[in-house]
Protein backbone atom coordinates (compact mmCIF):
# COMPACT_ATOMS: atom_id res chain seq x y z
CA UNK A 1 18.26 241.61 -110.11
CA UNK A 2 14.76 240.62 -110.50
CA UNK A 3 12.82 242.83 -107.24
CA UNK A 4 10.19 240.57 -107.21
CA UNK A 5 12.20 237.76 -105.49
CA UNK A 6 12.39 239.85 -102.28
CA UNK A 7 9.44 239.13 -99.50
CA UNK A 8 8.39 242.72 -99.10
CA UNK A 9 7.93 242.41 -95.16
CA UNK A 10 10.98 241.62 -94.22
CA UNK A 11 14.16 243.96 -93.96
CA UNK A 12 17.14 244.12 -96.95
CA UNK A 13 20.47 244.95 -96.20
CA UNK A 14 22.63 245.90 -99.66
CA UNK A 15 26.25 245.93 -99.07
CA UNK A 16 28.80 246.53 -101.84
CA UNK A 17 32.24 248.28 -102.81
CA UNK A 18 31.70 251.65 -104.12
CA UNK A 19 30.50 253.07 -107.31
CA UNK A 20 28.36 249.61 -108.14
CA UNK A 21 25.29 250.77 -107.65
CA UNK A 22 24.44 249.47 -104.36
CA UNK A 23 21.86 253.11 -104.19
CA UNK A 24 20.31 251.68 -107.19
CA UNK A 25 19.00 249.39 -106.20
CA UNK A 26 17.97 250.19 -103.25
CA UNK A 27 15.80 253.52 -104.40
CA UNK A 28 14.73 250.47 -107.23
CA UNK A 29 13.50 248.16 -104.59
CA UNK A 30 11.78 251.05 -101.96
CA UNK A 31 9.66 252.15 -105.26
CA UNK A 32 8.64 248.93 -106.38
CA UNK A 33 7.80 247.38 -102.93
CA UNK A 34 7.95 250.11 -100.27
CA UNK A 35 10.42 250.81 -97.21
CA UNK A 36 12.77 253.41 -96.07
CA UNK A 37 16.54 253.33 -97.20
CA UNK A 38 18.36 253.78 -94.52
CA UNK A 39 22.42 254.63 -94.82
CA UNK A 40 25.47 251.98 -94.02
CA UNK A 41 28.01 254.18 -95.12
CA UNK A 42 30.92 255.99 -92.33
CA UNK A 43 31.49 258.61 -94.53
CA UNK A 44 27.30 259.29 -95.51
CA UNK A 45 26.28 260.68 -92.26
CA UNK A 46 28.18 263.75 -92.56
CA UNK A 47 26.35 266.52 -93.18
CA UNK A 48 29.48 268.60 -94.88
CA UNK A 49 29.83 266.45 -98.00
CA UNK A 50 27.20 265.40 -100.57
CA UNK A 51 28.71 265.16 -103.72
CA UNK A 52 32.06 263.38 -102.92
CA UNK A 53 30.42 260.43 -100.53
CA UNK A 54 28.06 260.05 -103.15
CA UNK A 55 24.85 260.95 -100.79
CA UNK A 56 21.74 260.20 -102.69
CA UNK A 57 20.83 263.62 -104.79
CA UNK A 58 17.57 265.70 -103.41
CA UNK A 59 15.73 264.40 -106.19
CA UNK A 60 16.19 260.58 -105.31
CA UNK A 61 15.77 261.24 -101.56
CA UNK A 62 12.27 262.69 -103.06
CA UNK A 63 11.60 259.84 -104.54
CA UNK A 64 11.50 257.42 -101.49
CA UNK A 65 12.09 257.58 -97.88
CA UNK A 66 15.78 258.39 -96.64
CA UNK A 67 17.31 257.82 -92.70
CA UNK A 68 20.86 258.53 -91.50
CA UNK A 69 21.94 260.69 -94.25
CA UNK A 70 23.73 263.86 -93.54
CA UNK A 71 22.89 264.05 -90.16
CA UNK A 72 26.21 264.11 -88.24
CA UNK A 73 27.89 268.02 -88.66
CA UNK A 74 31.65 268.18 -89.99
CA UNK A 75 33.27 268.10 -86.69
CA UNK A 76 31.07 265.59 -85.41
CA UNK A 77 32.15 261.84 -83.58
CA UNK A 78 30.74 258.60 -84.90
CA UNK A 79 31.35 255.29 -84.93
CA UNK A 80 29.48 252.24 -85.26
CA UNK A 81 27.84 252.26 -81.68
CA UNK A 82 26.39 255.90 -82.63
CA UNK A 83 25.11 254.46 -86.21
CA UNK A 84 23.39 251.21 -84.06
CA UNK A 85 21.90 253.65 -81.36
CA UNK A 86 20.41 255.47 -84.70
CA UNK A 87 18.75 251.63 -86.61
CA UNK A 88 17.56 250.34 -83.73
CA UNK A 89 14.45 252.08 -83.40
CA UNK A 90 14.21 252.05 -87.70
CA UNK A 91 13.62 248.08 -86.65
CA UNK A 92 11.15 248.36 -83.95
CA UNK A 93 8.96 251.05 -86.01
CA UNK A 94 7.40 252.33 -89.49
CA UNK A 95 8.33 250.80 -93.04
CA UNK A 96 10.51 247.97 -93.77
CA UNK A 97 13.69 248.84 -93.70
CA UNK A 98 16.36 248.63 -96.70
CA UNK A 99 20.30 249.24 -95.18
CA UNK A 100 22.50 250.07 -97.62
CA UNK A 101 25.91 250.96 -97.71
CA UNK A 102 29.56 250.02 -98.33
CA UNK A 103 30.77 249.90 -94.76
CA UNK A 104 30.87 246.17 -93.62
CA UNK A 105 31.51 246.74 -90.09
CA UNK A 106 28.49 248.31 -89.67
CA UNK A 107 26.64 245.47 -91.08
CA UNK A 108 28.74 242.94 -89.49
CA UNK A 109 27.76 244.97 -85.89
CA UNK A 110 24.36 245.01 -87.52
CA UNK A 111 24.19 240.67 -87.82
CA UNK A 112 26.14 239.22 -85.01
CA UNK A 113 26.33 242.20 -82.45
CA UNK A 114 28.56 244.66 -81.17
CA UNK A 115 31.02 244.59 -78.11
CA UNK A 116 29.93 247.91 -75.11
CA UNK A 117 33.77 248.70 -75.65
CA UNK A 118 34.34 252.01 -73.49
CA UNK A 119 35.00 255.23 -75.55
CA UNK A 120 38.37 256.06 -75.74
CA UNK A 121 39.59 259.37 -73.85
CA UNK A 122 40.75 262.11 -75.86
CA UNK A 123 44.17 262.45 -74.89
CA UNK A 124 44.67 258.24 -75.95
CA UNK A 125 43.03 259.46 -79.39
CA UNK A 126 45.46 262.33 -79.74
CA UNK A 127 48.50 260.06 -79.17
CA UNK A 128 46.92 257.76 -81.83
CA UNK A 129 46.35 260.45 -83.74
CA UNK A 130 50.32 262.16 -83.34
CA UNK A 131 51.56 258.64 -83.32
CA UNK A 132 50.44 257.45 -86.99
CA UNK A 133 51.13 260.72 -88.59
CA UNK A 134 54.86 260.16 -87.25
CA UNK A 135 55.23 256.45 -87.40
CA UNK A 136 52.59 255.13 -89.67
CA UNK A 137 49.98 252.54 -88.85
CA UNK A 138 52.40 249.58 -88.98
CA UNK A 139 53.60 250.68 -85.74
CA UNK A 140 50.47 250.82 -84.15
CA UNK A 141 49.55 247.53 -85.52
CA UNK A 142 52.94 245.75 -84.03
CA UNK A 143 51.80 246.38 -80.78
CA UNK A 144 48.81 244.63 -80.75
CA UNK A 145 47.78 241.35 -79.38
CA UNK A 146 48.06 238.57 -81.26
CA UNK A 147 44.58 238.16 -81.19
CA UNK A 148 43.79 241.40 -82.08
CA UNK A 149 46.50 241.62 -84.79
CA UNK A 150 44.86 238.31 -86.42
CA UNK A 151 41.58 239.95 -86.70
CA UNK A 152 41.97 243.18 -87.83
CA UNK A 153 42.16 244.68 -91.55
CA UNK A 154 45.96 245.25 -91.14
CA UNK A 155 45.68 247.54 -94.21
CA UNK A 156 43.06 249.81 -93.21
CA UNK A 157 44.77 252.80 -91.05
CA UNK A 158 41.99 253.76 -88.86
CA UNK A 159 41.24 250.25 -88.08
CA UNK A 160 44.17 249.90 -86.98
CA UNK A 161 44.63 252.72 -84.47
CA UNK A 162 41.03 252.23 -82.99
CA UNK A 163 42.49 248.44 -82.05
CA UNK A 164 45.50 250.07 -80.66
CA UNK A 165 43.38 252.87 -78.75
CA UNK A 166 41.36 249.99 -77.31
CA UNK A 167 44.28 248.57 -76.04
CA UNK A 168 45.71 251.46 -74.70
CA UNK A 169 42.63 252.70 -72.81
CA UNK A 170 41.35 249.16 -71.09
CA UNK A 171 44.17 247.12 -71.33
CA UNK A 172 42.37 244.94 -73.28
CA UNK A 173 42.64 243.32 -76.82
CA UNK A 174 40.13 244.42 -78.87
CA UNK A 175 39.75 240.96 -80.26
CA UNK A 176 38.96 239.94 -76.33
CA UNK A 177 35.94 242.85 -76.16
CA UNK A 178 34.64 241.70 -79.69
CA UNK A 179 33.92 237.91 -78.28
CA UNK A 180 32.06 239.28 -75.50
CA UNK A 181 29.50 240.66 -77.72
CA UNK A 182 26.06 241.02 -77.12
CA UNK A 183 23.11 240.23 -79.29
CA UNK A 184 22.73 241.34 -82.70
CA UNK A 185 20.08 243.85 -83.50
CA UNK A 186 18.93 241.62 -86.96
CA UNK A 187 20.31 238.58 -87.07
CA UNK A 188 21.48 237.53 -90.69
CA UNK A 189 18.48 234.87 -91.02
CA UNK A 190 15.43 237.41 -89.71
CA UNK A 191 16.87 239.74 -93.04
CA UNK A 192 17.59 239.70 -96.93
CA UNK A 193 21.11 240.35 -97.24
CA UNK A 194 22.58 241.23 -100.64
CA UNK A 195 25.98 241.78 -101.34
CA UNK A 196 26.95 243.22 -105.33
CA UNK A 197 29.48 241.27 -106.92
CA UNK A 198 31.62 243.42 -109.30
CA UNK A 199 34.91 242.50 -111.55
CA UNK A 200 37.76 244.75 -110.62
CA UNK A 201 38.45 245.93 -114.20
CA UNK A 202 34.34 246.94 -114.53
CA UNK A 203 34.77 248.70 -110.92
CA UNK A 204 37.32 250.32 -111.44
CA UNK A 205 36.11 252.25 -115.20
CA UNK A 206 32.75 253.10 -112.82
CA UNK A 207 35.07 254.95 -109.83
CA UNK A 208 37.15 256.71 -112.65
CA UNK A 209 33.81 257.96 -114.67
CA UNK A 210 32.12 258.53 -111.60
CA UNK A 211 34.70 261.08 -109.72
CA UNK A 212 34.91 262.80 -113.25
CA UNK A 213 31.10 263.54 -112.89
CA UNK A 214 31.27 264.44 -108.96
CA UNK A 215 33.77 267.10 -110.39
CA UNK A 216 31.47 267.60 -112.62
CA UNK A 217 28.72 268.34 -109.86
CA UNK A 218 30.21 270.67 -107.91
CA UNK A 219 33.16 268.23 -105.77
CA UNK A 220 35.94 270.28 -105.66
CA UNK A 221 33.53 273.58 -104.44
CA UNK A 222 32.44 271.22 -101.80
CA UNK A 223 35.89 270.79 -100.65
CA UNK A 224 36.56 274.54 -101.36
CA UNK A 225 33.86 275.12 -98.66
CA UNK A 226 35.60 272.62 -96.55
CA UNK A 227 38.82 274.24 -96.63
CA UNK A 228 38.70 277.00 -93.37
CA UNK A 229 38.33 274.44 -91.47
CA UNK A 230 39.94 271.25 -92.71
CA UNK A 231 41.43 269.22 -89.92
CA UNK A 232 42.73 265.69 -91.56
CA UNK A 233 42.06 264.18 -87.99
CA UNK A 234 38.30 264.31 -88.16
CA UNK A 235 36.81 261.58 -89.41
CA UNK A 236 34.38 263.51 -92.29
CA UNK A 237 37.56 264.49 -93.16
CA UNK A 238 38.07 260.87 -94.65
CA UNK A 239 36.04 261.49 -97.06
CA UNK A 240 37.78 259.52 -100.06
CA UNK A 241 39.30 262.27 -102.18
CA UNK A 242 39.06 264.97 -100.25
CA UNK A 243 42.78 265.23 -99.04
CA UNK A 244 43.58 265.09 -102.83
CA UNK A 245 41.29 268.25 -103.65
CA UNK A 246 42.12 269.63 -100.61
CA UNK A 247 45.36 269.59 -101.69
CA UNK A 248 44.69 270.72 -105.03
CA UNK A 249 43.05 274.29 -103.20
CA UNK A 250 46.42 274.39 -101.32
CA UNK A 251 48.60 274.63 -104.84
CA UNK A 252 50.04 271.45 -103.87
CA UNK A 253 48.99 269.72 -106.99
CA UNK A 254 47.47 270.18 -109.86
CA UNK A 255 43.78 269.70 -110.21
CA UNK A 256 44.40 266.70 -112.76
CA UNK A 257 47.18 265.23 -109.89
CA UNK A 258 43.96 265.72 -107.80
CA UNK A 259 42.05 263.42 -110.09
CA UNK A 260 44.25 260.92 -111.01
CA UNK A 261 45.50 260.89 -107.11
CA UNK A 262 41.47 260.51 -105.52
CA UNK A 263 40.92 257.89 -108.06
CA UNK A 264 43.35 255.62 -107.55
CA UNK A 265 42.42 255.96 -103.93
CA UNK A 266 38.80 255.26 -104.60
CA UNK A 267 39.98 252.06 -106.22
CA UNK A 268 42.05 251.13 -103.24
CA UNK A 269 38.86 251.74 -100.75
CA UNK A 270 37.04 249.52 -103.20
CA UNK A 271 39.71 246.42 -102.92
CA UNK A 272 39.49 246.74 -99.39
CA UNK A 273 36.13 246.45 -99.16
CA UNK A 274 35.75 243.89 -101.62
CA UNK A 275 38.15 241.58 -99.68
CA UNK A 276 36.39 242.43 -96.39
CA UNK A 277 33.00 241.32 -97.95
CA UNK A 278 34.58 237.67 -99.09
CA UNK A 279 35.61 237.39 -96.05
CA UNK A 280 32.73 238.35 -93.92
CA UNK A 281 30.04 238.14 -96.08
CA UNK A 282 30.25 234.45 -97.44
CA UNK A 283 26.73 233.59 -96.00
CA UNK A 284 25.28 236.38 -97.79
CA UNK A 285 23.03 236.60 -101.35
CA UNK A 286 25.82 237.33 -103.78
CA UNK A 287 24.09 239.13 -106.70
CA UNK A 288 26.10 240.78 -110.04
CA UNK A 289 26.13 244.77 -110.16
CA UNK A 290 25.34 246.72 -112.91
């Protein structure tokens, strides 16, 4: 896109499916006009995986200013409250700010505000947790509201359960918390939102090439040093092809299964995210990737 359309004082937020170069662009924009890129991504704050979230390399963090990268160690809680406890003083303060990222709750939170839902005791989480390993998120999701249940991305697992942990704790729809939200942080017209369009079939070559090169760099020794203490409950541990290499180190599958297996996961993140962003996103600047 062409930079120089962007006001340089106010804030950009870059939201996108992964593997279309949402990074890019921002590490383009904070050289060309200033600011500090600040992350939008779940899976980015965790400290215990670099090369398989696709965290921005040394070098590029050396090139501009960096927030909310790696921050939050491996057996670490976060959610989107912790990640708008961490921007709002990046708004108040310092250099323009560019969010990027491919997680569109945050930036939804980010827009139109976030419900104070109470955090959910431990021993709800581990009967979440028990429950969809036994029964799969579908039963989870049937006992919903209907409220709820019309809301939520039925096909996104951990969606899912945190609705039903809601429920569970307050007695209380999720859906019925969310319209009692307060006041967003940066409302969509005080900011420059971006969203990268990109064809399925062009996405798709990008994830496949692009988990061949974090192999490449190092991906599957970053899950090697993952493995004494992997615990598929935490959420770094939903790091998108790590269960598959993970699984690999285990001799459950060969490294090639491991590939082909992370891949076609990575392109299933990326259709749910690009169906989230039609949805959500339709007052947004909708630019082509690549």
């Amino acid at each position: 896109m062409d930079i120089t359309t962007l006001d340089p004082a106010r804030p950009v937020l870059i939201a996108g499916p992964t593997a279309s170069g949402k990074s890019g662009l921002a590490l383009r924009i904070a050289e060309e006009q200033g600011g500090v890129i600040v992350n939008a991504d779940a899976l980015q704050v965790f400290a215990n995986w670099r090369v398989l979230t696709a965290r921005p390399s040394k070098a590029d963090e050396a090139r501009a200013p960096h927030a909310l990268y790696g921050h939050v160690p491996w057996d670490g809680d976060y959610s989107v409250g912790h990640w708008l406890r961490e921007v709002a003083p990046l708004l108040r303060v310092g250099a323009r700010p560019i969010i990027v990222g491919g997680t569109g709750l945050y930036f939804t939170a980010l827009t139109e505000g976030l419900a104070e839902i109470p955090a959910t005791p431990p021993e709800i989480r581990a009967e979440a947790d028990r429950r969809r390993a036994a029964e799969g998120h579908a039963a989870l999701l049937a006992e919903l509201d209907a409220q709820t249940r019309a809301r939520v991305d039925t096909l996104n697992p951990m969606r899912v359960q945190r609705a039903w942990e809601v429920l569970r704790a307050t007695g209380r729809g999720l859906a019925a918390w969310q319209d009692d939200t307060g006041p967003a942080l940066l409302p969509l017209d005080r900011a420059q939102a971006l969203v990268l369009e990109a064809g399925r079939d062009w996405l798709a070559e990008r994830i496949d090439r692009r988990f061949d090169m974090m192999l490449a760099e190092g991906a599957l020794e970053e899950a090697r040093a993952n493995l004494a203490h992997w615990d598929p409950a935490l959420l770094s541990m939903k790091a998108i092809g790590a269960p598959e290499l993970i699984a690999h180190l285990k001799g459950e599958m060969t490294l090639e299964e491991a590939r082909a297996a992370a891949q076609a996961a990575s392109r299933q993140y990326a259709k749910r995210q690009r169906t989230w962003f039609r949805s959500k996103m339709r007052a947004w600047r909708w630019i082509a990737a690549g």
